[in-house]
ModelCIF file with pLDDT and N, C-alpha, C, O atoms, coordinates in Angstrom:
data_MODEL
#
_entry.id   MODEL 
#
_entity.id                         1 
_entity.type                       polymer 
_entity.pdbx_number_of_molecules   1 
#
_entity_poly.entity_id                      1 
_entity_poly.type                           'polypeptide(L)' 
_entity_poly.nstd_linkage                   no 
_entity_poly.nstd_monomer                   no 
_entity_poly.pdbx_seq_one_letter_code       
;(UNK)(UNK)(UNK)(UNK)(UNK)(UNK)(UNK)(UNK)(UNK)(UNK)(UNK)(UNK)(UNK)(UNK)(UNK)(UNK)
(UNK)(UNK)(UNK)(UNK)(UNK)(UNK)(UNK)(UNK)(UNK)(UNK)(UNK)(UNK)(UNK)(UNK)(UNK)(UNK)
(UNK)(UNK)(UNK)(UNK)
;
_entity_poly.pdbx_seq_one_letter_code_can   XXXXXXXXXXXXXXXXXXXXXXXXXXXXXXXXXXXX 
_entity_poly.pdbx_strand_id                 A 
#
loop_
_entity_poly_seq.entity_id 
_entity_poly_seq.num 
_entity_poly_seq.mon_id 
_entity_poly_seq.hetero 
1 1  UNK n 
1 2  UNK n 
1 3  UNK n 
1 4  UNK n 
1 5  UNK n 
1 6  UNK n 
1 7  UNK n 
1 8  UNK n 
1 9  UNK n 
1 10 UNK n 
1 11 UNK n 
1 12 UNK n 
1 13 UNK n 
1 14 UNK n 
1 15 UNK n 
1 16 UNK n 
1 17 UNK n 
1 18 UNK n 
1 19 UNK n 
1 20 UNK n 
1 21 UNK n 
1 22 UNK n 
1 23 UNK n 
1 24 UNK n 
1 25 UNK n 
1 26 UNK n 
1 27 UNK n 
1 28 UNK n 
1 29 UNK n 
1 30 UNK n 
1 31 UNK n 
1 32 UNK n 
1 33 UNK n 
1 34 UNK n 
1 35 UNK n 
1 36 UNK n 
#
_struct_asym.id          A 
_struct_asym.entity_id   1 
#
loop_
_ma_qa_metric.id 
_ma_qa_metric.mode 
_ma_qa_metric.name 
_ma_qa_metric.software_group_id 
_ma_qa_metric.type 
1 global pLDDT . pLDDT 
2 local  pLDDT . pLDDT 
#
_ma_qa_metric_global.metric_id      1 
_ma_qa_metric_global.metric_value   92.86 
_ma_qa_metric_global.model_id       1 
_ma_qa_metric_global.ordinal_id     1 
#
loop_
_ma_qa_metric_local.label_asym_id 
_ma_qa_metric_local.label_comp_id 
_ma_qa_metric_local.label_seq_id 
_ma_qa_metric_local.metric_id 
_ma_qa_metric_local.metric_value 
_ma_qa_metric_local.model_id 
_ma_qa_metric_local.ordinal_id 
A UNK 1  2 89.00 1 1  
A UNK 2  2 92.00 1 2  
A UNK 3  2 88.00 1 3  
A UNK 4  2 89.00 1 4  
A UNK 5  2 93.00 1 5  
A UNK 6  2 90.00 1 6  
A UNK 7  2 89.00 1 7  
A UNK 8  2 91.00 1 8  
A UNK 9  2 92.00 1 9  
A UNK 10 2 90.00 1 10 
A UNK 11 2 89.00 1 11 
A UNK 12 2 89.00 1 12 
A UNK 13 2 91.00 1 13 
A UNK 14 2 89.00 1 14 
A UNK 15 2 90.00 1 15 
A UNK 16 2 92.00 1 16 
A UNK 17 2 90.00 1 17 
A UNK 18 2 92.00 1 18 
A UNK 19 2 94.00 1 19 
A UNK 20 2 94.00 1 20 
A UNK 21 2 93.00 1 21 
A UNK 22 2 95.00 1 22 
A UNK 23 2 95.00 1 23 
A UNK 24 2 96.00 1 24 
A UNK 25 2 96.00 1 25 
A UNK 26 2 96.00 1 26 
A UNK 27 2 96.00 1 27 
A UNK 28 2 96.00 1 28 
A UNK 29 2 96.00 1 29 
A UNK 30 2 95.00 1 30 
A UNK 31 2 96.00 1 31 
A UNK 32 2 96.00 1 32 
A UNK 33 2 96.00 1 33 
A UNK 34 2 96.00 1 34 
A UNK 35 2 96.00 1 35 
A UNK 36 2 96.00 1 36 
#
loop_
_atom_site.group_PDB 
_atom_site.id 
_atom_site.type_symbol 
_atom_site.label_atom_id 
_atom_site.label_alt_id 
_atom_site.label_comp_id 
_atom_site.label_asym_id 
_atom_site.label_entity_id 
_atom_site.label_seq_id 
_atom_site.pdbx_PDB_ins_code 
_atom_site.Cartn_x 
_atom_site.Cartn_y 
_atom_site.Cartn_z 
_atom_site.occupancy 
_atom_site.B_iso_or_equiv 
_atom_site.pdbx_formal_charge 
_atom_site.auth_seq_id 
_atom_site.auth_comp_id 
_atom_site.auth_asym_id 
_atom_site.auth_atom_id 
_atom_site.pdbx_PDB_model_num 
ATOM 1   N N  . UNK A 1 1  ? -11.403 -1.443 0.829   1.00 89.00 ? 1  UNK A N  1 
ATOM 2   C CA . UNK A 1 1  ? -10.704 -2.616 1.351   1.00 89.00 ? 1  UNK A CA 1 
ATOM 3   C C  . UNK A 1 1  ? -9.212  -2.324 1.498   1.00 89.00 ? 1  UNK A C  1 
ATOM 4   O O  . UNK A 1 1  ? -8.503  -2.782 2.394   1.00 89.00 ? 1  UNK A O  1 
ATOM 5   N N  . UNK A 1 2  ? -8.886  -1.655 0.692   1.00 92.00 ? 2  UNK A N  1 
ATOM 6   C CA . UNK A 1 2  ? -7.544  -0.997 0.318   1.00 92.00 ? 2  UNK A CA 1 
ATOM 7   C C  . UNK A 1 2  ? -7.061  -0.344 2.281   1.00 92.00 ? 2  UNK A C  1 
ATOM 8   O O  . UNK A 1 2  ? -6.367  -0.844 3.166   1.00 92.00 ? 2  UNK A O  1 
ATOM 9   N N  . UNK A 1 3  ? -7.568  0.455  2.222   1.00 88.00 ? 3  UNK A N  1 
ATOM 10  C CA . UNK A 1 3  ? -7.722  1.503  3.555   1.00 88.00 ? 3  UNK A CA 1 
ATOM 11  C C  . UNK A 1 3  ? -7.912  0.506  4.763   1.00 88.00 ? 3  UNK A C  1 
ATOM 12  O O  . UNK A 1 3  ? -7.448  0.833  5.856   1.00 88.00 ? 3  UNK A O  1 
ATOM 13  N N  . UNK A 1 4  ? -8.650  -0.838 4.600   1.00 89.00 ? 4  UNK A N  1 
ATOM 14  C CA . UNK A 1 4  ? -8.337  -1.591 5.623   1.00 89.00 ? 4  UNK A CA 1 
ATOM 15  C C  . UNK A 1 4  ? -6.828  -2.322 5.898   1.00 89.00 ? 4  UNK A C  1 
ATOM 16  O O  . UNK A 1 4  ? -6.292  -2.497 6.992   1.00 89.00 ? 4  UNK A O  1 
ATOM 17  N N  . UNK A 1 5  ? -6.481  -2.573 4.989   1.00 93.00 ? 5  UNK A N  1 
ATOM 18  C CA . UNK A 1 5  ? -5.041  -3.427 5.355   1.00 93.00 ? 5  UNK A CA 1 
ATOM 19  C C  . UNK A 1 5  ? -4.385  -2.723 5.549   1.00 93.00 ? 5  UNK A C  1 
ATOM 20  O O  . UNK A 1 5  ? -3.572  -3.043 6.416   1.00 93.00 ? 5  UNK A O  1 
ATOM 21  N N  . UNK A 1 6  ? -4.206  -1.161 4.883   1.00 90.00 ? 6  UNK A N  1 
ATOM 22  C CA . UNK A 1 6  ? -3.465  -0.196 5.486   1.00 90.00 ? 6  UNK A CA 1 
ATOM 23  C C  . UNK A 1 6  ? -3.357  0.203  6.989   1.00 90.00 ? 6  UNK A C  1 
ATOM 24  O O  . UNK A 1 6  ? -2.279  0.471  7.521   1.00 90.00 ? 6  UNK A O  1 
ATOM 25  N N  . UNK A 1 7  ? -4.384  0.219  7.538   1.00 89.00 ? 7  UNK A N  1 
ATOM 26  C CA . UNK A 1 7  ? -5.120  0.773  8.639   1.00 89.00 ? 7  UNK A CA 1 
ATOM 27  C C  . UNK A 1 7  ? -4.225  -0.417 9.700   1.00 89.00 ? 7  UNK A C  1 
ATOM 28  O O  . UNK A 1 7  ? -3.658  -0.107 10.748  1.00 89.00 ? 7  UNK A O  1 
ATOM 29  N N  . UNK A 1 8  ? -4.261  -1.226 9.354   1.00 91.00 ? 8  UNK A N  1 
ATOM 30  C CA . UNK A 1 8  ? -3.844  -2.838 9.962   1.00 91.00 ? 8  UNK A CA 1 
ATOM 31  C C  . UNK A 1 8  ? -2.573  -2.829 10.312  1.00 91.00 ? 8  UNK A C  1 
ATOM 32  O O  . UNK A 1 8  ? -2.124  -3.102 11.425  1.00 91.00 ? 8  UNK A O  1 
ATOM 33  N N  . UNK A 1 9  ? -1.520  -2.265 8.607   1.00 92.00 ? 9  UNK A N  1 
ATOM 34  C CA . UNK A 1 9  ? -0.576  -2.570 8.973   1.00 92.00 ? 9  UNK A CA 1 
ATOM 35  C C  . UNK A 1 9  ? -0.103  -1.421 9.905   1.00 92.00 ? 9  UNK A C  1 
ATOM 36  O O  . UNK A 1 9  ? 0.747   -1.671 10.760  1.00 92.00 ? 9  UNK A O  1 
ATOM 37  N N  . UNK A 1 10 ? -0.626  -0.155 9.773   1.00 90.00 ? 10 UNK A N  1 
ATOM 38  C CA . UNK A 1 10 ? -0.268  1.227  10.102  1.00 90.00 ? 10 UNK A CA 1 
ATOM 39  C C  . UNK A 1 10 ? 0.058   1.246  11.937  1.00 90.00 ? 10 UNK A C  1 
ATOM 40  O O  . UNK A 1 10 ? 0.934   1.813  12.591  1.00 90.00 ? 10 UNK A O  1 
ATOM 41  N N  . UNK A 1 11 ? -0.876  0.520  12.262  1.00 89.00 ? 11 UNK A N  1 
ATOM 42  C CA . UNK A 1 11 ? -1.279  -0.064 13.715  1.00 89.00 ? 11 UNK A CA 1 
ATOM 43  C C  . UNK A 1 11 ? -0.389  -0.748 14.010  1.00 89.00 ? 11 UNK A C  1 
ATOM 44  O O  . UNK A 1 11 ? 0.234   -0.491 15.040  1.00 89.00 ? 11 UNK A O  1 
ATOM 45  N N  . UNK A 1 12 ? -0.045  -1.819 13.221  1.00 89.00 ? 12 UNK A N  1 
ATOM 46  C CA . UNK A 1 12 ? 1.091   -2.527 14.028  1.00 89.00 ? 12 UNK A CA 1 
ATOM 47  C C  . UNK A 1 12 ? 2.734   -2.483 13.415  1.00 89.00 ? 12 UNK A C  1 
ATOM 48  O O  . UNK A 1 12 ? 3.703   -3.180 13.717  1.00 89.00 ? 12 UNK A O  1 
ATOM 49  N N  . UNK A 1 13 ? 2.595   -1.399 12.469  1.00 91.00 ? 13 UNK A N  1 
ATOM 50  C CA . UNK A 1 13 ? 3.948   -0.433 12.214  1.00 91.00 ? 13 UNK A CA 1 
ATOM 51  C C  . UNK A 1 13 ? 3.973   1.009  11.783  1.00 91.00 ? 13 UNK A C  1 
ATOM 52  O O  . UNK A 1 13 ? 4.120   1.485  10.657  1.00 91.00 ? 13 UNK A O  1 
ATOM 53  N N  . UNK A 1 14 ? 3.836   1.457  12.680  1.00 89.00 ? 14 UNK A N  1 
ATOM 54  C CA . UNK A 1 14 ? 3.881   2.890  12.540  1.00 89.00 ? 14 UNK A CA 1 
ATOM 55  C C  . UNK A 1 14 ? 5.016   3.663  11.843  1.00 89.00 ? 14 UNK A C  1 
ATOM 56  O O  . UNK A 1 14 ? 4.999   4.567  11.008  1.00 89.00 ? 14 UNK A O  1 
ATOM 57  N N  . UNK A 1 15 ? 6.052   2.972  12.496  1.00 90.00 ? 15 UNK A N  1 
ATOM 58  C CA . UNK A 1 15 ? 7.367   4.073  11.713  1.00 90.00 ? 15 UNK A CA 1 
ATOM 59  C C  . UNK A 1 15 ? 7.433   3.268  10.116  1.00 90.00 ? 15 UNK A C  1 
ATOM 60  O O  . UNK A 1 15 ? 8.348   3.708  9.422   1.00 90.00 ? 15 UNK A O  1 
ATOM 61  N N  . UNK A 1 16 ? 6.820   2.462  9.638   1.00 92.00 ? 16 UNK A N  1 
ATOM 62  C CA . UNK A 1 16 ? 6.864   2.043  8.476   1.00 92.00 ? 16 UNK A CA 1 
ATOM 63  C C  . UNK A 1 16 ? 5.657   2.606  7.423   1.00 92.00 ? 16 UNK A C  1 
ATOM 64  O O  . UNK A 1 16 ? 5.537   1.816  6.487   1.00 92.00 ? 16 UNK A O  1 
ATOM 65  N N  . UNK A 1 17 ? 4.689   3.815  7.321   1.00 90.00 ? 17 UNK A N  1 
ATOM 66  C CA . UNK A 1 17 ? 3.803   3.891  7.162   1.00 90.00 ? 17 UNK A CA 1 
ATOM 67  C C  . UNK A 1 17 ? 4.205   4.500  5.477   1.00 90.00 ? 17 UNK A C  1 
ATOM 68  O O  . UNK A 1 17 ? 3.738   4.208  4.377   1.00 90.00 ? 17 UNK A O  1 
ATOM 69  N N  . UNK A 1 18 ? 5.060   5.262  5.821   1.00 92.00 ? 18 UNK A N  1 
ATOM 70  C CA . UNK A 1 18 ? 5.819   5.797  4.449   1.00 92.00 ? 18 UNK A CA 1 
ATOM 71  C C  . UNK A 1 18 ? 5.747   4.985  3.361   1.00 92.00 ? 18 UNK A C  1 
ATOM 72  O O  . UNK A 1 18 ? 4.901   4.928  2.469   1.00 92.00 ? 18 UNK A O  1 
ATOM 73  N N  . UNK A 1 19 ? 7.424   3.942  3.680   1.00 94.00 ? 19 UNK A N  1 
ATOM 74  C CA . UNK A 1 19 ? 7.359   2.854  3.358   1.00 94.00 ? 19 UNK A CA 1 
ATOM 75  C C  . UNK A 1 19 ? 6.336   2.167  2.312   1.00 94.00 ? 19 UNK A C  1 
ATOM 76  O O  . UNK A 1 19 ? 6.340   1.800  1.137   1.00 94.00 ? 19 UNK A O  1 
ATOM 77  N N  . UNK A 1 20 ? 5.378   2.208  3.515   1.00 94.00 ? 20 UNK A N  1 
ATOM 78  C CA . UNK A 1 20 ? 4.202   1.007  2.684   1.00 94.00 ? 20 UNK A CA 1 
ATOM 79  C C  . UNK A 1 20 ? 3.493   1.709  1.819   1.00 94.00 ? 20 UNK A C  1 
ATOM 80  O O  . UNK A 1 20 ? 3.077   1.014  0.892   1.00 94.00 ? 20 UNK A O  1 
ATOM 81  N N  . UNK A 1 21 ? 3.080   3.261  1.752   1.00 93.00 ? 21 UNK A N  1 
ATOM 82  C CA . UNK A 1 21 ? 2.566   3.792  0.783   1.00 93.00 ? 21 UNK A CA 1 
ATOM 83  C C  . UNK A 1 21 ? 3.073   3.799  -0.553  1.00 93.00 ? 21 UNK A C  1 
ATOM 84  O O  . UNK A 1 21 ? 2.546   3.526  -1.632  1.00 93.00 ? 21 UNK A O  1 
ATOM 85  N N  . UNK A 1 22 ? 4.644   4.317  -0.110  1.00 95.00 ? 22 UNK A N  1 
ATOM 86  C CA . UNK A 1 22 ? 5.423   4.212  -1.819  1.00 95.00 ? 22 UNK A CA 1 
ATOM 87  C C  . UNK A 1 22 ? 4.961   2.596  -2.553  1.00 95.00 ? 22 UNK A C  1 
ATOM 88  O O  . UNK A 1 22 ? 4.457   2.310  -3.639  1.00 95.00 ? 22 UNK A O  1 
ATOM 89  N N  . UNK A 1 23 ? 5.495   1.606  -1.152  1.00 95.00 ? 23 UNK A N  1 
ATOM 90  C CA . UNK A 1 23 ? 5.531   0.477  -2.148  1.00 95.00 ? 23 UNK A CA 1 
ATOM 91  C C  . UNK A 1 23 ? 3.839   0.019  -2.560  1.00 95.00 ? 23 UNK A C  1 
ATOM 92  O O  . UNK A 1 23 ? 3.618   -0.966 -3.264  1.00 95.00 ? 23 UNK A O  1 
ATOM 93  N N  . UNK A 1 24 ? 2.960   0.711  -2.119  1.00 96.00 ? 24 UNK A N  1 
ATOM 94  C CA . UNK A 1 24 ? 1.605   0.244  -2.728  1.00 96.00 ? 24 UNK A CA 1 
ATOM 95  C C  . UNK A 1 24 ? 1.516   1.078  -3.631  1.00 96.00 ? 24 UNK A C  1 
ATOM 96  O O  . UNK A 1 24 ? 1.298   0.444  -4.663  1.00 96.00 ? 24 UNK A O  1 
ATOM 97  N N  . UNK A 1 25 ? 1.570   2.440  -3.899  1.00 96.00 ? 25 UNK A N  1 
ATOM 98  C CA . UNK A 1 25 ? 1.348   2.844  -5.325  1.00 96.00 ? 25 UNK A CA 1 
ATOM 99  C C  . UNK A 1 25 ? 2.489   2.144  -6.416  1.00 96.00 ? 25 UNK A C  1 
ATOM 100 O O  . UNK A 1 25 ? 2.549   2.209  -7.644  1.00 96.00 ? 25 UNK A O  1 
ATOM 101 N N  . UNK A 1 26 ? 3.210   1.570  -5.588  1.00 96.00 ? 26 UNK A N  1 
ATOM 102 C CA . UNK A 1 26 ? 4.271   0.580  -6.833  1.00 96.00 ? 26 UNK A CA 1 
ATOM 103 C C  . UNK A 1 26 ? 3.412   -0.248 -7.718  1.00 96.00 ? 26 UNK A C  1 
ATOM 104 O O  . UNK A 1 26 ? 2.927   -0.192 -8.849  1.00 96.00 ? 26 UNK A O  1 
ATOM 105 N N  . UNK A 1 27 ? 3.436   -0.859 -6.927  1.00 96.00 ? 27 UNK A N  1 
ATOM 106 C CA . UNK A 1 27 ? 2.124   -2.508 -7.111  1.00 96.00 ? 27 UNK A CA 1 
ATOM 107 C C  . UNK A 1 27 ? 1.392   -2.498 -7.831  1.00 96.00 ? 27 UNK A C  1 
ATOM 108 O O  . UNK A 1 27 ? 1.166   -3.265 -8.766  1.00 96.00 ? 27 UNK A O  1 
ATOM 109 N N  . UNK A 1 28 ? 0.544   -0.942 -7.234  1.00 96.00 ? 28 UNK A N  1 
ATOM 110 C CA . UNK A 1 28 ? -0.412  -0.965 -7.406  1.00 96.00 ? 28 UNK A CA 1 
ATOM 111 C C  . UNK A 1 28 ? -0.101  0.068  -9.125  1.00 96.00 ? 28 UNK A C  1 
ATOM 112 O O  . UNK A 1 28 ? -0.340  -0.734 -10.028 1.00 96.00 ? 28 UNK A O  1 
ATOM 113 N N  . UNK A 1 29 ? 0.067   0.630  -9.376  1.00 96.00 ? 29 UNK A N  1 
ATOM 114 C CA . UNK A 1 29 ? 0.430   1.197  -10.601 1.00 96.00 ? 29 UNK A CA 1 
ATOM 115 C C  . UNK A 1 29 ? 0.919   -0.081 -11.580 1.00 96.00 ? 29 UNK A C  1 
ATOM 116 O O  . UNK A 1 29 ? 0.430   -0.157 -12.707 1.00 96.00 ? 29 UNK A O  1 
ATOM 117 N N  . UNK A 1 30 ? 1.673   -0.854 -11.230 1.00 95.00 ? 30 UNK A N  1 
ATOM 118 C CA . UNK A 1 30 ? 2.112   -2.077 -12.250 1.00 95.00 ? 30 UNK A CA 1 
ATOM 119 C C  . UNK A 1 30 ? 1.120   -2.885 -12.146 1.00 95.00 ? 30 UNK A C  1 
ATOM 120 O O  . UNK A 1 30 ? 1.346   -3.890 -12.820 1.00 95.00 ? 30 UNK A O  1 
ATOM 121 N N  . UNK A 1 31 ? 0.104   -2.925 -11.609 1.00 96.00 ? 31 UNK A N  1 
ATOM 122 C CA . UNK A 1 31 ? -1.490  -3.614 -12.315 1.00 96.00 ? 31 UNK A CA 1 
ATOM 123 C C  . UNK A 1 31 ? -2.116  -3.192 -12.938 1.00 96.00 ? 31 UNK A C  1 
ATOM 124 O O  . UNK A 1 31 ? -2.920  -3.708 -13.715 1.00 96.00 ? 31 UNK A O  1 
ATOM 125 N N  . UNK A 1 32 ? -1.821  -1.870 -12.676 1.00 96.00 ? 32 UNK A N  1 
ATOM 126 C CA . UNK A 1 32 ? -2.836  -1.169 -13.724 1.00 96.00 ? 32 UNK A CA 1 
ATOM 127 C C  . UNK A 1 32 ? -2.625  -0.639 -14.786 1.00 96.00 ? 32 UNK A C  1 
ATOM 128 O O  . UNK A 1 32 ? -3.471  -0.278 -15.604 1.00 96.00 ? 32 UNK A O  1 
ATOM 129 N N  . UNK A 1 33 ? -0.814  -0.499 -14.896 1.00 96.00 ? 33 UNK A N  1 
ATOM 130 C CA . UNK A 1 33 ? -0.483  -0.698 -16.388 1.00 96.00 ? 33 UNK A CA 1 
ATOM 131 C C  . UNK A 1 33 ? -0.805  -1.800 -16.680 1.00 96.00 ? 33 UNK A C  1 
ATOM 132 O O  . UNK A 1 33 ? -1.526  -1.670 -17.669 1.00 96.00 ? 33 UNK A O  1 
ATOM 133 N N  . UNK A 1 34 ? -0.709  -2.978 -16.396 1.00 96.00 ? 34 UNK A N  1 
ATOM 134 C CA . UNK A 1 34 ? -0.478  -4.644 -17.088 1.00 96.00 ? 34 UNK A CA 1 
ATOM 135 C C  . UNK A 1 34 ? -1.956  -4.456 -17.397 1.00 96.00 ? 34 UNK A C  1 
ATOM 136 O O  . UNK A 1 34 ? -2.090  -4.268 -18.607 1.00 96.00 ? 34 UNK A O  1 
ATOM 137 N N  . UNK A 1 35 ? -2.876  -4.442 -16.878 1.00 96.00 ? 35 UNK A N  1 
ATOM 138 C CA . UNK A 1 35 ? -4.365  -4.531 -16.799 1.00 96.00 ? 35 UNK A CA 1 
ATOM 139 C C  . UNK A 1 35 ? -5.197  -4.116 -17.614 1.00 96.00 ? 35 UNK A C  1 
ATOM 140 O O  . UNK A 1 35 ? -5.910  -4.823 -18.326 1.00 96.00 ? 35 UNK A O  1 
ATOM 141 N N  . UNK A 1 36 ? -5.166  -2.579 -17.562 1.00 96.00 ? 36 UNK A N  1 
ATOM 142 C CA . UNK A 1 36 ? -5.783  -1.940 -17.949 1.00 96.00 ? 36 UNK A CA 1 
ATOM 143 C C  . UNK A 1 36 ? -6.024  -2.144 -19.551 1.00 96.00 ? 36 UNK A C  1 
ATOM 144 O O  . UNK A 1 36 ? -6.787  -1.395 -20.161 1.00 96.00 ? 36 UNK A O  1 
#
């Protein structure tokens, strides 16, 4: 599901693709400290 919204945003921002990776392993790492 992950790979879909990526896919989404990637499409309708390309020069931002970087960007959105750093800030999803952000996110996504501070859930899974809090979480885990």
């Amino acid at each position: 599901a992950s790979v879909i919204s990526y896919k989404l945003f990637a499409e309708a921002h390309p020069a931002q693709i970087r960007q959105y990776l750093l800030l999803f392993l952000y996110y996504n790492a501070i859930g899974l400290l809090l979480l885990v």
